[in-house]
Protein backbone atom coordinates (compact mmCIF):
# COMPACT_ATOMS: atom_id res chain seq x y z
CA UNK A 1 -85.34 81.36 46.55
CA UNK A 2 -87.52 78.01 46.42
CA UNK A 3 -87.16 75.77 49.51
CA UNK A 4 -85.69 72.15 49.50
CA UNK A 5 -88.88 70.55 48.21
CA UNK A 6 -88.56 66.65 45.77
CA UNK A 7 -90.54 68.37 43.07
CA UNK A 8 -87.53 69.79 41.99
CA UNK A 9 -84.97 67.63 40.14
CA UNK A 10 -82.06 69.98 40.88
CA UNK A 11 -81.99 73.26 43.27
CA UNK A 12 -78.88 75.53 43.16
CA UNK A 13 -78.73 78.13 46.08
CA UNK A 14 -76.07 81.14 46.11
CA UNK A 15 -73.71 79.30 43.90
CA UNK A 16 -70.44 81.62 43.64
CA UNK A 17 -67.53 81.01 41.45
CA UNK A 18 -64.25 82.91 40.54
CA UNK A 19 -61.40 82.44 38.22
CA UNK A 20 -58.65 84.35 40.14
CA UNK A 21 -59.92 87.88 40.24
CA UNK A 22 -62.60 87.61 37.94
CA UNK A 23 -66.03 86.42 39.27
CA UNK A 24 -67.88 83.88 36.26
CA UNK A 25 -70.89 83.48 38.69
CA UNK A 26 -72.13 86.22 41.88
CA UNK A 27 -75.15 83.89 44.78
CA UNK A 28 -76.61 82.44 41.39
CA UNK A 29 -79.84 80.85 41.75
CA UNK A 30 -81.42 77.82 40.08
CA UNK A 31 -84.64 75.60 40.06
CA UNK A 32 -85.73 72.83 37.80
CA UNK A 33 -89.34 71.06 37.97
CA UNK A 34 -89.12 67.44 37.66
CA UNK A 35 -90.91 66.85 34.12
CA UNK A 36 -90.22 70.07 32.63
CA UNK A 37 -87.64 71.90 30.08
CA UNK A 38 -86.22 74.48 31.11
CA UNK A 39 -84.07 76.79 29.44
CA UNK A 40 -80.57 79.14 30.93
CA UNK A 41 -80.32 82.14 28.86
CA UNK A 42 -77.47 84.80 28.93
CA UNK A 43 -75.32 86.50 26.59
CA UNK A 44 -71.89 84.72 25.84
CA UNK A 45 -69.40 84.52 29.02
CA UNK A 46 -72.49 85.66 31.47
CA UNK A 47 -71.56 82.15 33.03
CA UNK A 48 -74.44 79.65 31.69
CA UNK A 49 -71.48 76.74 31.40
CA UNK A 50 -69.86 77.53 33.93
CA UNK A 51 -72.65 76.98 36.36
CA UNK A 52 -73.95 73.33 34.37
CA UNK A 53 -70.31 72.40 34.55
CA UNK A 54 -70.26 72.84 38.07
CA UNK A 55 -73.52 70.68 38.17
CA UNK A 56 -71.77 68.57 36.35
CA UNK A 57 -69.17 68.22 38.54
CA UNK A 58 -66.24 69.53 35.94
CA UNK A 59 -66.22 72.73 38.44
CA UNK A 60 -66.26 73.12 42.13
CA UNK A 61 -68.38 76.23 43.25
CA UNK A 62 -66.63 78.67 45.75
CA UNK A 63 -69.71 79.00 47.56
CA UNK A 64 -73.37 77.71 47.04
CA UNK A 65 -75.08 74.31 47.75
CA UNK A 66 -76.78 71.82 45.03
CA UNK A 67 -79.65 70.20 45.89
CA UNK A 68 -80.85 66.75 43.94
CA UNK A 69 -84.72 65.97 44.56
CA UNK A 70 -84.06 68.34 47.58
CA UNK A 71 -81.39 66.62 49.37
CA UNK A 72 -77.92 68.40 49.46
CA UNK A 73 -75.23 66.98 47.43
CA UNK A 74 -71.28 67.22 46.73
CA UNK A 75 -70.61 66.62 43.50
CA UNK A 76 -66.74 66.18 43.31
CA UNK A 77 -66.65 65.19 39.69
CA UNK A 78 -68.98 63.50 36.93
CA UNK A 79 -69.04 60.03 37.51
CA UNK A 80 -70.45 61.47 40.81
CA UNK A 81 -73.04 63.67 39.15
CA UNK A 82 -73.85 60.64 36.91
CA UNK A 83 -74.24 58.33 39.79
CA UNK A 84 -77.14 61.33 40.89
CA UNK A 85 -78.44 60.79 37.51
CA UNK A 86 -76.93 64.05 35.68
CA UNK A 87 -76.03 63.57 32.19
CA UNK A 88 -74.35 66.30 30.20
CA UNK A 89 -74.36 66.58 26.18
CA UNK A 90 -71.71 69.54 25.18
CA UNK A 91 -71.85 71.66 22.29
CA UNK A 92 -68.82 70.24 20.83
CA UNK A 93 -69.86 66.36 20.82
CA UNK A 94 -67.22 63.63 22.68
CA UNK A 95 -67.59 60.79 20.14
CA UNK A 96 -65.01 58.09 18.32
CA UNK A 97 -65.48 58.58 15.07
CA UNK A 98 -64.56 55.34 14.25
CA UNK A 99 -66.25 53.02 16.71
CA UNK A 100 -69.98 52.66 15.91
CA UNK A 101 -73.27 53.96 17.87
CA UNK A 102 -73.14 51.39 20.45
CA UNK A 103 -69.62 50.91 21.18
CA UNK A 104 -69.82 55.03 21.60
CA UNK A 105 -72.43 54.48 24.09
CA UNK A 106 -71.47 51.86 26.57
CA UNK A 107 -67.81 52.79 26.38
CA UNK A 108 -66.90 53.31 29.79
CA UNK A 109 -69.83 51.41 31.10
CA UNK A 110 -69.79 48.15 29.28
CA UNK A 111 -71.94 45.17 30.25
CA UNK A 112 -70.47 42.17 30.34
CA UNK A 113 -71.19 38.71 30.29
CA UNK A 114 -69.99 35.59 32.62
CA UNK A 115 -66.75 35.25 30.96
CA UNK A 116 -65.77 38.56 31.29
CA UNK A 117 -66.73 39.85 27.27
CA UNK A 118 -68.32 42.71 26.47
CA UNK A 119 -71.94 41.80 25.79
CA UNK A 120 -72.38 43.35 22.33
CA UNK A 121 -76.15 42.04 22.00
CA UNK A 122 -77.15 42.32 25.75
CA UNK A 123 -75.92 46.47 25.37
CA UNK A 124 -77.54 46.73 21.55
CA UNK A 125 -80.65 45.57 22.93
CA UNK A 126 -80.74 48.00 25.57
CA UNK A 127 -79.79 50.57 23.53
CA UNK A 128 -83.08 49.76 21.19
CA UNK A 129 -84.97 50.09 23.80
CA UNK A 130 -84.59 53.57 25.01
CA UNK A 131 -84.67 54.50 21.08
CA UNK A 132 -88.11 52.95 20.80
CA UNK A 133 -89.01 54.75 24.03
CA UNK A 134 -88.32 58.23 23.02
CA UNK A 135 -88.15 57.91 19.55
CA UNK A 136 -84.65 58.30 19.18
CA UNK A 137 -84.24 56.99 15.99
CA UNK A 138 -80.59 55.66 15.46
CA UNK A 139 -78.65 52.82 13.93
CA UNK A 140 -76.34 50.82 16.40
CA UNK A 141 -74.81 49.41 14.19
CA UNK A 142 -73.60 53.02 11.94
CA UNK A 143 -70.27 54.01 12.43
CA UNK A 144 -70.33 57.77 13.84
CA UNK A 145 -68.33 58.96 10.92
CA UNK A 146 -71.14 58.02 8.51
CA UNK A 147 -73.73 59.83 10.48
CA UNK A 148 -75.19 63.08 10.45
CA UNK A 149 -74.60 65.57 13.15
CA UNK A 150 -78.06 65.26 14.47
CA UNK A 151 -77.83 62.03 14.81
CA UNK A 152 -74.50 62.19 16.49
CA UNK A 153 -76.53 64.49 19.06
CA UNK A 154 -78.73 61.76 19.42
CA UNK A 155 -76.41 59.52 20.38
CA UNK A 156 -74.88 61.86 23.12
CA UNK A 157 -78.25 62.00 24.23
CA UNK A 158 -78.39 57.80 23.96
CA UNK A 159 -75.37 57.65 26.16
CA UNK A 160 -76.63 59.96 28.94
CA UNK A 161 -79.75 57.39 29.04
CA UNK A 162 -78.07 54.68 28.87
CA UNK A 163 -76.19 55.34 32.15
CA UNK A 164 -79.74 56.65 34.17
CA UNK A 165 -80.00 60.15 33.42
CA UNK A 166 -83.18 62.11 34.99
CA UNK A 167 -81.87 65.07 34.67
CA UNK A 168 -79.99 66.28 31.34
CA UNK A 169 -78.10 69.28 30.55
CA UNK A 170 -78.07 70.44 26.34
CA UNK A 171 -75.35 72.95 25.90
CA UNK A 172 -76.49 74.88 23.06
CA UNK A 173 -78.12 71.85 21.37
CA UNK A 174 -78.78 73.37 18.27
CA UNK A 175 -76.23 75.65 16.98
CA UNK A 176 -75.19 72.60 14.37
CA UNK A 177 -78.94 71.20 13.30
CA UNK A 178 -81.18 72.01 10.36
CA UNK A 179 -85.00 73.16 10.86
CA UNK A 180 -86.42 69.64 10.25
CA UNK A 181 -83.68 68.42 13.24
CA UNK A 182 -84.81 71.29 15.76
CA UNK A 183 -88.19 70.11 15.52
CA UNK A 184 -87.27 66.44 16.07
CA UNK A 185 -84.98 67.00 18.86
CA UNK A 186 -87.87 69.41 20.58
CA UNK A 187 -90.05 66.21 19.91
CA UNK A 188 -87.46 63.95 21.58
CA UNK A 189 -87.47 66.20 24.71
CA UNK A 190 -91.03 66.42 24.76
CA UNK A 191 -90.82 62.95 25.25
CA UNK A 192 -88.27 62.93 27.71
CA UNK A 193 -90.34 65.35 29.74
CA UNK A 194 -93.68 63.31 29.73
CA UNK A 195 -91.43 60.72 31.05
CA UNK A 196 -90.77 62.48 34.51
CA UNK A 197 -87.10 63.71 32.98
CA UNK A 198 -86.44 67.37 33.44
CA UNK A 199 -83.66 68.86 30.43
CA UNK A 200 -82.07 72.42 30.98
CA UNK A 201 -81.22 73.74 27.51
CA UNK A 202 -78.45 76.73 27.22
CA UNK A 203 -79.21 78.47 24.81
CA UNK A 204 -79.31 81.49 22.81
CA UNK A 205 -82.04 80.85 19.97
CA UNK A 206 -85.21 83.14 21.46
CA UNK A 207 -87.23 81.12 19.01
CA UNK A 208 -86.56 77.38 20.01
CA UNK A 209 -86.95 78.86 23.53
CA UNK A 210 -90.76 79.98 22.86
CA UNK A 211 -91.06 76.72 20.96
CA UNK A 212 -89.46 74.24 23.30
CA UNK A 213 -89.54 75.48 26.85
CA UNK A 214 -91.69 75.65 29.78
CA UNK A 215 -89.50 78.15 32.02
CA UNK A 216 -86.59 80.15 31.48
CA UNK A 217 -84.06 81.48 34.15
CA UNK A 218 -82.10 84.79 32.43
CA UNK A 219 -78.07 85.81 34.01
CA UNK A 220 -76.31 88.38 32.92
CA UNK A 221 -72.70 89.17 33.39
CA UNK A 222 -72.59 86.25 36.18
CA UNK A 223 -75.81 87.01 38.34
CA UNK A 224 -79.17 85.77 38.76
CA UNK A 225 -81.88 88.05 37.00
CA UNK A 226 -85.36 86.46 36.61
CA UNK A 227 -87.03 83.44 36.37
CA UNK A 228 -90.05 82.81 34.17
CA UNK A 229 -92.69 80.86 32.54
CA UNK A 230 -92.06 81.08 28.76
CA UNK A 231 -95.44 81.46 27.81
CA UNK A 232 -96.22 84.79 29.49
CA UNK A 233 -93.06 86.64 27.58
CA UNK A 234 -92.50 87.51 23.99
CA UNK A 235 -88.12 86.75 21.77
CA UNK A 236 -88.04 90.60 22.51
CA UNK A 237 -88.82 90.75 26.22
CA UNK A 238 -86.60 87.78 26.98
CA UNK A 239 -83.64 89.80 24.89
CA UNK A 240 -84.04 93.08 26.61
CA UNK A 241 -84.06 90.47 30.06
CA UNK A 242 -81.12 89.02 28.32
CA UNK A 243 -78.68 92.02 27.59
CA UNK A 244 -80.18 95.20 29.69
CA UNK A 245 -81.05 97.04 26.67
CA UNK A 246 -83.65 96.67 23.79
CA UNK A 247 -82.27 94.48 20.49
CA UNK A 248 -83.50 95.39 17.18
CA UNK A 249 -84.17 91.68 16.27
CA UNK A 250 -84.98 92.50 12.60
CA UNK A 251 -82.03 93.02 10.36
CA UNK A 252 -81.71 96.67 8.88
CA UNK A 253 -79.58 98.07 5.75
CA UNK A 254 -79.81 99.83 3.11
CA UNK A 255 -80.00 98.35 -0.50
CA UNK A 256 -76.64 97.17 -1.88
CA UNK A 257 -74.71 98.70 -4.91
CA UNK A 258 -73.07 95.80 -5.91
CA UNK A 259 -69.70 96.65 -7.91
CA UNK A 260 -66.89 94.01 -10.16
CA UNK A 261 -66.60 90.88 -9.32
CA UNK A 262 -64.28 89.96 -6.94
CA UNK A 263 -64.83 86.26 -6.22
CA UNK A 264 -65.77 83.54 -8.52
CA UNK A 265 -65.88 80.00 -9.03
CA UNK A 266 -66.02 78.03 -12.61
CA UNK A 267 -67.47 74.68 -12.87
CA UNK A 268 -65.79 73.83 -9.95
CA UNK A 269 -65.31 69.72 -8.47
CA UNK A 270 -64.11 68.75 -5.36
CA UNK A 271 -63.86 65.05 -3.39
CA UNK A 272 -65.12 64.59 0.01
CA UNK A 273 -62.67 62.12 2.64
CA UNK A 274 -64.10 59.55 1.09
CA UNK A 275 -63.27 60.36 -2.50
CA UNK A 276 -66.59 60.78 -4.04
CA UNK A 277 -67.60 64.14 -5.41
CA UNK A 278 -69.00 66.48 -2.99
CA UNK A 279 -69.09 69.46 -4.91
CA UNK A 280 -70.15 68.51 -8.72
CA UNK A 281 -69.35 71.44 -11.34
CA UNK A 282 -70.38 74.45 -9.00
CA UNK A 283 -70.50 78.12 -10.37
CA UNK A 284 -71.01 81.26 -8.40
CA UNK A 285 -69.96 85.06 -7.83
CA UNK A 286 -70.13 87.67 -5.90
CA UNK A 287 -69.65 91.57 -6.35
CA UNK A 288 -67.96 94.29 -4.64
CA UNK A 289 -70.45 95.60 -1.95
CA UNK A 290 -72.72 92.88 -1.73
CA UNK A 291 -73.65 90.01 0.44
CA UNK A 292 -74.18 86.46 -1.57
CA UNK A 293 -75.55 84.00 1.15
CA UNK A 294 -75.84 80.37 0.22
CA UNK A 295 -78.75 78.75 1.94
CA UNK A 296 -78.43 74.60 2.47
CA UNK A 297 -78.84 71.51 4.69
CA UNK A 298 -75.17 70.49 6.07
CA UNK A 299 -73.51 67.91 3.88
CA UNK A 300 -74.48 69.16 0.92
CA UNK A 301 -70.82 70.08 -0.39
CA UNK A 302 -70.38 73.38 2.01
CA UNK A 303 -67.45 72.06 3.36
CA UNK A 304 -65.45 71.09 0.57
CA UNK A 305 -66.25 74.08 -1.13
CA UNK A 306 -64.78 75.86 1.80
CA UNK A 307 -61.93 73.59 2.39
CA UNK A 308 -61.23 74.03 -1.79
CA UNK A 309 -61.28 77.49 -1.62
CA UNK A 310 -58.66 78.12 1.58
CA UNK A 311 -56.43 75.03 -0.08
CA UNK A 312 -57.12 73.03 2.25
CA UNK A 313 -58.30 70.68 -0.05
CA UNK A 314 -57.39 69.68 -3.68
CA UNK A 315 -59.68 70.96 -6.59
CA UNK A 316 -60.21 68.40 -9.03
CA UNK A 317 -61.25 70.62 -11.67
CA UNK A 318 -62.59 74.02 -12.22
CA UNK A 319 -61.55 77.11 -11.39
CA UNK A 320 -61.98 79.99 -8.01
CA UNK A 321 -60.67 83.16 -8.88
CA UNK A 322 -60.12 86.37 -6.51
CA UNK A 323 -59.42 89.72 -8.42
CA UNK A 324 -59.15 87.87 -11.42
CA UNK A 325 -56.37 85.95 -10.44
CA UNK A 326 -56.61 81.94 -9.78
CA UNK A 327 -55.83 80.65 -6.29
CA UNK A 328 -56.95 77.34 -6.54
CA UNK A 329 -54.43 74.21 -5.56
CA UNK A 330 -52.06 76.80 -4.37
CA UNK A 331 -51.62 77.32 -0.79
CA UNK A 332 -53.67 79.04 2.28
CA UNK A 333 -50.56 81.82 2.53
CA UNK A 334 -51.31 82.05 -0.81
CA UNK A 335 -55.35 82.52 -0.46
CA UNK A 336 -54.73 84.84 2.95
CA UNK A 337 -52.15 87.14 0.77
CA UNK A 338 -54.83 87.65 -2.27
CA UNK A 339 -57.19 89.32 -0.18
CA UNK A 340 -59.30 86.47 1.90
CA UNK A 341 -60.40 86.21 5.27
CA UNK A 342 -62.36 83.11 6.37
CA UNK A 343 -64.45 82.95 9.44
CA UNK A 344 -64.53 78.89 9.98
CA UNK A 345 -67.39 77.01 10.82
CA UNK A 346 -65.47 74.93 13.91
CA UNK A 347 -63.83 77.58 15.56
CA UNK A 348 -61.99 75.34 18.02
CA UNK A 349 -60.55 73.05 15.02
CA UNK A 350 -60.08 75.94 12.33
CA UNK A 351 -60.10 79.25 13.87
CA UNK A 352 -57.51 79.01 16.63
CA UNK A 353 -54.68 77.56 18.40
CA UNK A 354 -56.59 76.79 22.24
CA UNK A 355 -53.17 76.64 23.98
CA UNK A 356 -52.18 79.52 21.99
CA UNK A 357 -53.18 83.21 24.34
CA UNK A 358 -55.64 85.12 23.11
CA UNK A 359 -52.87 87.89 21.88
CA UNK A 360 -51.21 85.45 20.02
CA UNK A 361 -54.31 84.04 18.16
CA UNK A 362 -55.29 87.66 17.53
CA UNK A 363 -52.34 88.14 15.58
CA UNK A 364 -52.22 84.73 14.04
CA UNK A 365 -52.57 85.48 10.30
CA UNK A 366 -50.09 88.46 10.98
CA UNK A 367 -47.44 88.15 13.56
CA UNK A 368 -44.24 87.42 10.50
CA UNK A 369 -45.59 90.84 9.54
CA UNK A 370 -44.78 94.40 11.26
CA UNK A 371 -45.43 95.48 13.48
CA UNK A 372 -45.91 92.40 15.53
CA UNK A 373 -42.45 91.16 14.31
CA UNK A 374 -39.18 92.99 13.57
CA UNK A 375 -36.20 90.44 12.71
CA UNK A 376 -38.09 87.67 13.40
CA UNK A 377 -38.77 88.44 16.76
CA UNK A 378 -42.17 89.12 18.30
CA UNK A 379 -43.23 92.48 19.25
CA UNK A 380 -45.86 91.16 22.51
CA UNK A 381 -46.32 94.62 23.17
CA UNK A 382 -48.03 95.78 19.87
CA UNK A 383 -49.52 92.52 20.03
CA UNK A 384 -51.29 93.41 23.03
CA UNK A 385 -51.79 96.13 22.13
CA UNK A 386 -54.30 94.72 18.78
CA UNK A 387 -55.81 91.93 21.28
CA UNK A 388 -56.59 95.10 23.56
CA UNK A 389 -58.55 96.89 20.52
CA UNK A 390 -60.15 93.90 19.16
CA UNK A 391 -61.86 92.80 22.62
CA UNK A 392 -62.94 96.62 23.35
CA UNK A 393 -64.12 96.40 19.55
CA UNK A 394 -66.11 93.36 19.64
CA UNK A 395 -66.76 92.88 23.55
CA UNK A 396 -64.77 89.97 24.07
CA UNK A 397 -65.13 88.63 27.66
CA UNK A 398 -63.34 88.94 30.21
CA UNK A 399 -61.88 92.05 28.67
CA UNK A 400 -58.64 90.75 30.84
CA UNK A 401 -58.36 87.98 28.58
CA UNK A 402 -55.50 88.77 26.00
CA UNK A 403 -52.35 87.05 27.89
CA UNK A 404 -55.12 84.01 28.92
CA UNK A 405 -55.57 80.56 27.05
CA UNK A 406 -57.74 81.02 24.21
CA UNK A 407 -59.01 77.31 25.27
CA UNK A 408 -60.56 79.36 28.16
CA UNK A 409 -63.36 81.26 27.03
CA UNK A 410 -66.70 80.58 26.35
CA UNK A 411 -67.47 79.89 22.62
CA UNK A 412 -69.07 82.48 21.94
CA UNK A 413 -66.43 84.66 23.00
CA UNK A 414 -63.87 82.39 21.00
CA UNK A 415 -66.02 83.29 17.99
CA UNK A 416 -66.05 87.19 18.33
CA UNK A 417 -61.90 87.21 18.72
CA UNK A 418 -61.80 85.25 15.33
CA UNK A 419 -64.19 87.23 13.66
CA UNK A 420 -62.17 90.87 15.06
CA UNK A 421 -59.10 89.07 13.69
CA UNK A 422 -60.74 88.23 10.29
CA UNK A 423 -61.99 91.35 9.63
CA UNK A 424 -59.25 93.53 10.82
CA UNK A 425 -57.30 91.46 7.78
CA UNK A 426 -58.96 94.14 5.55
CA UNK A 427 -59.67 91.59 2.95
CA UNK A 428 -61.23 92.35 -0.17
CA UNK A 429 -63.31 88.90 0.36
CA UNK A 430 -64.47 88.23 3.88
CA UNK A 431 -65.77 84.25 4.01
CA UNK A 432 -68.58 83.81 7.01
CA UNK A 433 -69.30 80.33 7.79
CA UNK A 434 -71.69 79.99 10.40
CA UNK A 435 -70.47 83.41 11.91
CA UNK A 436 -73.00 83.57 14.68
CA UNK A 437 -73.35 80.02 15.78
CA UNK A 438 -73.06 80.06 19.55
CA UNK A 439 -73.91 83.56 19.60
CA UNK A 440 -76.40 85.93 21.87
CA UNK A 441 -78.98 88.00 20.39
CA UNK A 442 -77.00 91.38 21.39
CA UNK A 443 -73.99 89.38 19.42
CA UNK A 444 -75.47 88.58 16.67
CA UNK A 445 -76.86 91.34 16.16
CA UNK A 446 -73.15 92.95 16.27
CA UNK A 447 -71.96 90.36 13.42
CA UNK A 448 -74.98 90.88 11.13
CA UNK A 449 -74.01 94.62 11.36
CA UNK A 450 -70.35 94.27 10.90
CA UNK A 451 -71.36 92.18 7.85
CA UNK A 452 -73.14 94.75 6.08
CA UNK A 453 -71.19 97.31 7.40
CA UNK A 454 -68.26 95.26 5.64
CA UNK A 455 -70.35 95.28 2.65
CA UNK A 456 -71.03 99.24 2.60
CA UNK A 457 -67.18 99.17 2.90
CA UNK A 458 -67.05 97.84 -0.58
CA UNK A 459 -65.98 93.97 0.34
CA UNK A 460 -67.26 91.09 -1.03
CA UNK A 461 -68.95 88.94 1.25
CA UNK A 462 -69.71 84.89 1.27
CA UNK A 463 -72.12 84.27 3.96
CA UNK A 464 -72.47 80.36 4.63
CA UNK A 465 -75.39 79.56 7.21
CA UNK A 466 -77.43 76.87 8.29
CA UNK A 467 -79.78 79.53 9.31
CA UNK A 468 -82.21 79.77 7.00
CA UNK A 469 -83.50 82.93 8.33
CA UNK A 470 -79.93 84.85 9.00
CA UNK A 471 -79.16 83.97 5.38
CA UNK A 472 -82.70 85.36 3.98
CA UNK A 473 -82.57 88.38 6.47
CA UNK A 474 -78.81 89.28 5.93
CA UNK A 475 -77.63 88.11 2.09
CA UNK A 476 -78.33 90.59 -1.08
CA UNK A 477 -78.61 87.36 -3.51
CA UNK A 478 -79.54 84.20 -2.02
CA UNK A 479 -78.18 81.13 -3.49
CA UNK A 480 -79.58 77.41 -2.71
CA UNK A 481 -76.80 74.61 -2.66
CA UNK A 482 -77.99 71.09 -3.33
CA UNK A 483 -75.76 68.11 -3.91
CA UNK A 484 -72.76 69.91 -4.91
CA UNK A 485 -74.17 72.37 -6.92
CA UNK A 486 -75.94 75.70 -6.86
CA UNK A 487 -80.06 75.41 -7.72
CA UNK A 488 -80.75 78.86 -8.27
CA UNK A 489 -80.09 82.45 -6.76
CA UNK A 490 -82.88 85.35 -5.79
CA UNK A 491 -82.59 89.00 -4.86
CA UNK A 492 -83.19 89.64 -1.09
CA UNK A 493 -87.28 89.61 -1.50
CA UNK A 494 -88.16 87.75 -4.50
CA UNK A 495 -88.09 84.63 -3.14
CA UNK A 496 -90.07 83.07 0.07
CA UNK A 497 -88.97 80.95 2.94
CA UNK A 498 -91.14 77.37 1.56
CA UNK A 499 -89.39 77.95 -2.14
CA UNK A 500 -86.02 78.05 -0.82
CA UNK A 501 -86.47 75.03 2.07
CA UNK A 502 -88.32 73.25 -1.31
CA UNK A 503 -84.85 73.73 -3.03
CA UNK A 504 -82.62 73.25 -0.01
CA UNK A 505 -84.41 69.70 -0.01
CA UNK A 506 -83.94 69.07 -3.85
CA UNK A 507 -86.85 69.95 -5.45
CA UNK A 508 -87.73 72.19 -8.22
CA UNK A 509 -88.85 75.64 -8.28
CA UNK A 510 -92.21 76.19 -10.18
CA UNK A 511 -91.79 80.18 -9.99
């Protein structure tokens, strides 16, 4: 345990904290150099947020002292963990879509002039500023909905600035950004850092660790394990720190015998919310027994395509058939009854009801059905009695969680309840959008395998990532999406990383 000394920008001593009988966090220890990243890694529910959101003042610790440039504090709440120059950007972002980049960032901390008015240009000016600074990069003037997600990062990151922060907190900062925006934002904190800043990232991503940070402190299940300099440890030492127990990091299967087809699109179109066409006369299939990833940049007509598929949007034209059968402009009962389950991309918006308990978003696709209704009434002891299977099955945490909020857990735990309930649909065409987004290594590891063990099953499976290396590592055939439509496909191996980021980007393949 380091003593109270200024070099630090934030000390946490012995911090305990408990949610009735469960403990999230057992005397956990933290220490963050002034002018340094440093990064919190632990498997999904070991208590990473938990302890930056009592930092942050959303939490009040049991037991445990916080020191700030080693003088004890009490942070009661944020605006008094801002006022110690804390600044917090979440994993799921707190913007107004509709209000621009600088009304986003001064809202709640508006200058004003003389009269009493909000000074627009006083506020744009300092906003321009700290861009030029730390080479930021963004538009004051764009409205948020018009923006990409990385730049709607940066602007989380603008608004913690703009109020003084020294210290920021990145809570999983790059689940939702492409390659080219993980490098940016890693030059952006590099920035920061030579500044005199100090950033704590919680993460999961072994590689953006190595890349990014200068120390790393590793909890498991709630307790301190190790703290270390990044440099002197390889990804597979920090996930055997991580989880207890060596992780194949490298995925393995078997070649896939690739049956009928059971999903296909025909020169399919779809709008975007603004009524242009976001996917633009898109064809694609996939087999029984195999694993078709499609590798792209966000925004490139993923969405929709999803969103067409599940009905949840209108198909202009074109066709997506399951079995043979069209489902198109029909309904999501509909889709759900032929055969397809859909792991969504934002499980908080898509995949569950947060108020709902976790038993009754386990059974969510199936509770008119027996046996978790009979007359229209719930059975909520076979419903339990699923939830109870599914967490043992896919290691949800706290395994005491079924009659609890589903709003409650930790994302990545969110995540592994949708994807038991998905797959224990038995559908003949199992949809993965960014399955392990928000994941641990030991996690993700479990998904990739319940993929292909899905697969060897004889399903069909759509795997949509961002990840260019989960797609590469985990599809059979590999398609590229690019404005709408699909470039080309490869077999697993006859294609390289540079041709497929070359496509992803919209440029031609040369063989």
């Amino acid at each position: 345990m380091a003593g109270a000394s200024s070099e630090y920008a934030v000390q946490m001593h012995g911090i305990t904290k408990s949610f009735g009988s469960f403990y999230a966090l057992q005397d956990m220890e933290l220490n963050v150099k002034k002018g340094s990243i440093h990064s919190l890694l632990g498997e999904n529910g070991a208590g990473k947020s938990t302890l930056m959101n009592i930092l942050y003042g959303l939490y009040q610790a049991d037991e445990g002292e916080i020191l700030i440039d080693g003088k004890k504090v009490d942070i009661k709440n944020p605006n008094v963990a801002i006022e110690h120059g804390i600044g917090m950007v979440h994993q799921h972002f707190m913007l107004v879509d509709d209000f621009t980049v600088t009304q986003n960032i001064i809202l709640g901390n508006e200058t004003t002039s003389h009269a009493g008015f909000v000074d627009m240009k006083k506020a744009r000016k300092q906003i321009l500023e700290i861009v030029d600074k730390y080479g930021l990069e963004v538009e004051p003037d764009a409205k948020v909905s018009d923006i990409s997600v990385g730049m709607q990062q940066r602007v989380e990151i603008l608004k913690a600035l703009y109020r003084g922060a020294q210290l920021l907190i990145l809570d999983e900062p790059t689940a939702v950004l492409t390659p080219q925006e993980i490098e940016d934002l890693i030059s952006i904190m590099n920035n920061l850092v030579k500044d005199g800043k100090a950033i704590i990232i919680i993460t999961h991503k072994l590689k953006e660790i190595k890349a990014s940070s200068d120390t790393c402190t590793i909890i498991r299940r709630g307790k301190y394990i190790d703290t270390i300099p990044v440099k002197d440890v390889t990804e597979n030492e920090l996930a055997t720190l991580m989880v207890g127990h060596e992780v194949n990091l490298v995925v393995d299967k078997t070649p896939a015998k690739p049956g009928e087809v059971v999903f296909e699109i025909q020169n399919l179109v779809v709008k975007n919310d603004r009524k242009l066409d976001a996917v633009k006369g898109l064809d694609l299939k996939v087999r029984r027994g195999e694993i078709v990833g499609i590798a792209g940049i966000d925004g490139n007509g993923q969405k929709e395509l999803i969103e067409a598929v599940n009905c949840l949007a209108p198909v202009v034209s074109g066709s997506i058939l399951i079995n043979g059968k069209h489902i198109e402009n029909t309904s999501p009962r509909r889709v759900i009854d032929s055969g397809v389950s859909t792991i969504p991309e934002d499980r908080q918006k898509r995949g569950l009801v947060l108020d709902f308990t976790v038993n009754e978003n386990a059974v969510l696709e199936q509770y008119r059905t027996a046996p978790f209704s009979e007359k229209g009434i719930l059975n909520k002891k076979e419903m339990e009695a699923f939830t109870k299977k599914l967490i043992k099955e896919y290691d949800v945490r706290p395994e005491d969680c079924g009659p609890k909020r589903a709003g409650g857990l930790s994302g990545g735990n969110q995540q592994k309840v949708i994807i038991g309930r998905e797959i224990a649909m038995n559908p003949d065409l199992l949809i993965a959008v960014q399955p392990t987004r928000g994941l641990d290594v030991g996690a993700i590891e479990t998904v990739h395998k319940t993929l292909i063990r899905e697969r060897d099953k004889g399903k069909a499976v759509l795997l949509i990532s961002f990840e260019l290396d989960e797609v590469m590592n985990v599809s059979d055939t590999i398609a590229v999406i690019y404005d709408g439509k699909i470039q080309d496909t490869f077999a697993q191996g006859t294609v390289d990383e540079n041709t497929i980021g070359l496509l992803m980007a919209g440029g031609k393949n040369h063989g």
